[in-house]
Protein backbone atom coordinates (compact mmCIF):
# COMPACT_ATOMS: atom_id res chain seq x y z
CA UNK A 1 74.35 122.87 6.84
CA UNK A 2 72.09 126.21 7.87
CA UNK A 3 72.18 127.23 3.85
CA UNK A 4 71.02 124.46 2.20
CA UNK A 5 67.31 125.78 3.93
CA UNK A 6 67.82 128.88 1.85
CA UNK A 7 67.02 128.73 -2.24
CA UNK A 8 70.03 129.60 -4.43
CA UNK A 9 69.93 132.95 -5.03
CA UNK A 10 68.69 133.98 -1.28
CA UNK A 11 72.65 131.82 -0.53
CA UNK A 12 74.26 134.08 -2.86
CA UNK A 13 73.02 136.80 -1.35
CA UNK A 14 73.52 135.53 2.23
CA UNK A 15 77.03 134.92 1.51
CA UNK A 16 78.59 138.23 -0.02
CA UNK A 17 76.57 139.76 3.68
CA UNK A 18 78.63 137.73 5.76
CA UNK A 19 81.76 138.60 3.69
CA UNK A 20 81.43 141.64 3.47
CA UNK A 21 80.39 142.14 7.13
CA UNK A 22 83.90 139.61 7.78
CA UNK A 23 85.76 142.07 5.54
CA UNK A 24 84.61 145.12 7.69
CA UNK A 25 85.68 143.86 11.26
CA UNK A 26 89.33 142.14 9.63
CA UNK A 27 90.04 145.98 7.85
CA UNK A 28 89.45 147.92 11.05
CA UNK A 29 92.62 149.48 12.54
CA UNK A 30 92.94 148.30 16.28
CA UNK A 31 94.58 151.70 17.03
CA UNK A 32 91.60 153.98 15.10
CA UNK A 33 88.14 153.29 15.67
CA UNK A 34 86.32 154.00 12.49
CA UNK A 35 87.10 150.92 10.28
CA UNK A 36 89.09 151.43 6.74
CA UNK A 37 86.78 151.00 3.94
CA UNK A 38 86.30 147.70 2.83
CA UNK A 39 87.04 147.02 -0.95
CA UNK A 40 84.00 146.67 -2.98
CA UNK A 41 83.49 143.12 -3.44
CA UNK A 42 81.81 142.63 -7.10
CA UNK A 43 77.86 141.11 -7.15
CA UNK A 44 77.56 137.31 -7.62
CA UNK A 45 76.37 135.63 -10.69
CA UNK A 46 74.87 132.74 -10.10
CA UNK A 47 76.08 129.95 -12.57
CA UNK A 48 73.81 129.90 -15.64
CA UNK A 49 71.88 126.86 -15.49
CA UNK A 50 69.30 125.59 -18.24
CA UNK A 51 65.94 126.17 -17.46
CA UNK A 52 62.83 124.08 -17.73
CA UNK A 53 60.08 125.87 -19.51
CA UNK A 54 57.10 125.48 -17.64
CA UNK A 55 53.69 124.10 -19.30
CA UNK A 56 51.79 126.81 -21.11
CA UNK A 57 47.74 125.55 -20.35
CA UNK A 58 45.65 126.95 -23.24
CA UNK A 59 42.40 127.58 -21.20
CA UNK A 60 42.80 131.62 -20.05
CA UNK A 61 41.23 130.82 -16.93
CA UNK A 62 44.05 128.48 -15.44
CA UNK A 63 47.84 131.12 -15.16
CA UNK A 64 50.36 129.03 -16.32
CA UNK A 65 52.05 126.64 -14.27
CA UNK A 66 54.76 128.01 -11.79
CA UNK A 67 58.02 126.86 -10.88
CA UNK A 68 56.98 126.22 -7.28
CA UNK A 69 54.09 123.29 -7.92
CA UNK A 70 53.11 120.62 -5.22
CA UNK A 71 50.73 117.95 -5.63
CA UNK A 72 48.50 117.44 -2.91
CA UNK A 73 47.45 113.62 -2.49
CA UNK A 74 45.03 111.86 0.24
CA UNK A 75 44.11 107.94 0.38
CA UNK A 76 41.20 106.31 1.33
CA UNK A 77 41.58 103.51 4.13
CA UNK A 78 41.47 100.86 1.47
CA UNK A 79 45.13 102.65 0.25
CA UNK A 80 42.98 103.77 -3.03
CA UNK A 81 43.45 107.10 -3.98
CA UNK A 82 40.52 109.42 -2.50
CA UNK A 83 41.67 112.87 -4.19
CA UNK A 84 44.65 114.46 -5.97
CA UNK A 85 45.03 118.34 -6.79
CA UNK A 86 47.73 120.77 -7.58
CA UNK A 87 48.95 123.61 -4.88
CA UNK A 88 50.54 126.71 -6.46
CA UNK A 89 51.42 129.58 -4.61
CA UNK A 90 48.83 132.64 -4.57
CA UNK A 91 49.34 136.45 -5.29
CA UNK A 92 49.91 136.38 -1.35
CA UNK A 93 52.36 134.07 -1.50
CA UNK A 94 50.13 131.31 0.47
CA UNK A 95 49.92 127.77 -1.44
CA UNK A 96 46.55 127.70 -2.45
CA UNK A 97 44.81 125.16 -5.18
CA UNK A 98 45.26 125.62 -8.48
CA UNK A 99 45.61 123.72 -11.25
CA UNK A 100 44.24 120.32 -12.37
CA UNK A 101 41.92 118.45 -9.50
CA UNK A 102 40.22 114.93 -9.32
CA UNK A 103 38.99 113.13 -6.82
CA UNK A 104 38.12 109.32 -6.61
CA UNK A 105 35.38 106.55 -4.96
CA UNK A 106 37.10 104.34 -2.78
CA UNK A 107 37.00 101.61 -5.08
CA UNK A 108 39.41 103.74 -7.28
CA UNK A 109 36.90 104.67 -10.07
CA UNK A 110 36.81 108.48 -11.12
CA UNK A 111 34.58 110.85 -9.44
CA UNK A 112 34.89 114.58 -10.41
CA UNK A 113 37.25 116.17 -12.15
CA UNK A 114 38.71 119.72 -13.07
CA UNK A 115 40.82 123.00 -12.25
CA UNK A 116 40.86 125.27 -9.43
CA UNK A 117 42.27 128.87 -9.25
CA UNK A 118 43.11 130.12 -5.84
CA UNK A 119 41.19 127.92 -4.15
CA UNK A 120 38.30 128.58 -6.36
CA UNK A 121 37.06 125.87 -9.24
CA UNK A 122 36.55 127.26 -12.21
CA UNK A 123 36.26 126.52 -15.94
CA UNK A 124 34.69 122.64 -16.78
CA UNK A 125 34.03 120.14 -14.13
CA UNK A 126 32.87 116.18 -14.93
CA UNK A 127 31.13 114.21 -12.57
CA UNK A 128 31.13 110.70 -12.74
CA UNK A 129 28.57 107.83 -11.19
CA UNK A 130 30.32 104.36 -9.66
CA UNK A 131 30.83 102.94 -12.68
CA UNK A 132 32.96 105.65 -14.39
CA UNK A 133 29.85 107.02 -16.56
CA UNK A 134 29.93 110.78 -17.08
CA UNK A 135 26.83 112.03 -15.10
CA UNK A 136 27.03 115.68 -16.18
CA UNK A 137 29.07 118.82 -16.98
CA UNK A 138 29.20 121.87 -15.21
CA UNK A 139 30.68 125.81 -16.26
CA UNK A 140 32.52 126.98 -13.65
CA UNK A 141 33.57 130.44 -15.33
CA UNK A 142 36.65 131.78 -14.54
CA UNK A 143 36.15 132.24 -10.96
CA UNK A 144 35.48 135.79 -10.86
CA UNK A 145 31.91 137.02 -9.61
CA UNK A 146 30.02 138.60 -12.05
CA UNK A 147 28.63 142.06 -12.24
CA UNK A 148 25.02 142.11 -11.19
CA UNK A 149 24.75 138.00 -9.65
CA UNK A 150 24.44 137.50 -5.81
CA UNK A 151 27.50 136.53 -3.75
């Protein structure tokens, strides 16, 4: 059905249009031409459903996760993992990384690790050698350029 591409409340909304539009052509008067008011059809509540309270992150440089989260996954010939990150949708409304981010050698051992925002990684990242062994740390910030440095 053509309304199961729209979310819920963009349905409701679709809905009461048509009906009201349906209402408007069925109250017209075949022998007037300006249609009879249509009665005023009352908004649409959407059924109250319980919500899932999205994960609060504690680190002020990651927002807290949205409704609207994909995870983004490629393989590496072998069928191993070869990275994993989070999409989130961006102030423009564009899916754009953010959120938790790892990425894997092809023999499935840990490689880097740690959070984007908008496309940009920020806060702690671990690097890893072959074997698993943390090779080093690195302070992302928060992502913002700061005052003074070189872009």
């Amino acid at each position: 059905m053509l309304l199961q591409r729209f979310r819920p409340q963009a349905r409701l909304a679709l809905l009461a249009t048509l009906c009201c539009t349906m209402l408007a052509v069925v109250a017209c008067d075949p022998a007037t031409p300006t249609p009879v008011t249509p009665p005023v059809i009352p908004p649409v509540t959407p059924a109250v459903t319980p919500s899932v309270k999205p994960e609060v992150t504690t680190d002020p440089v990651i927002p807290p996760s949205s409704a609207e989260v994909k995870i983004s996954k490629e393989n590496w010939p072998n069928g191993k993992l070869k990275y994993q990150y989070e999409l989130r949708r961006n102030a423009a409304g564009k899916w754009s990384r953010t959120g938790k981010s790892s990425a894997y050698y092809d023999h499935g051992v840990l490689e880097r690790e740690g959070n984007y925002n908008d496309g940009v990684r920020v806060g702690e990242w671990k690097y890893y050698d072959t074997e698993g062994k943390l090779l080093r740390t690195e302070q992302r910030g928060d992502g913002r350029q700061q005052s003074g440095a070189e872009p």
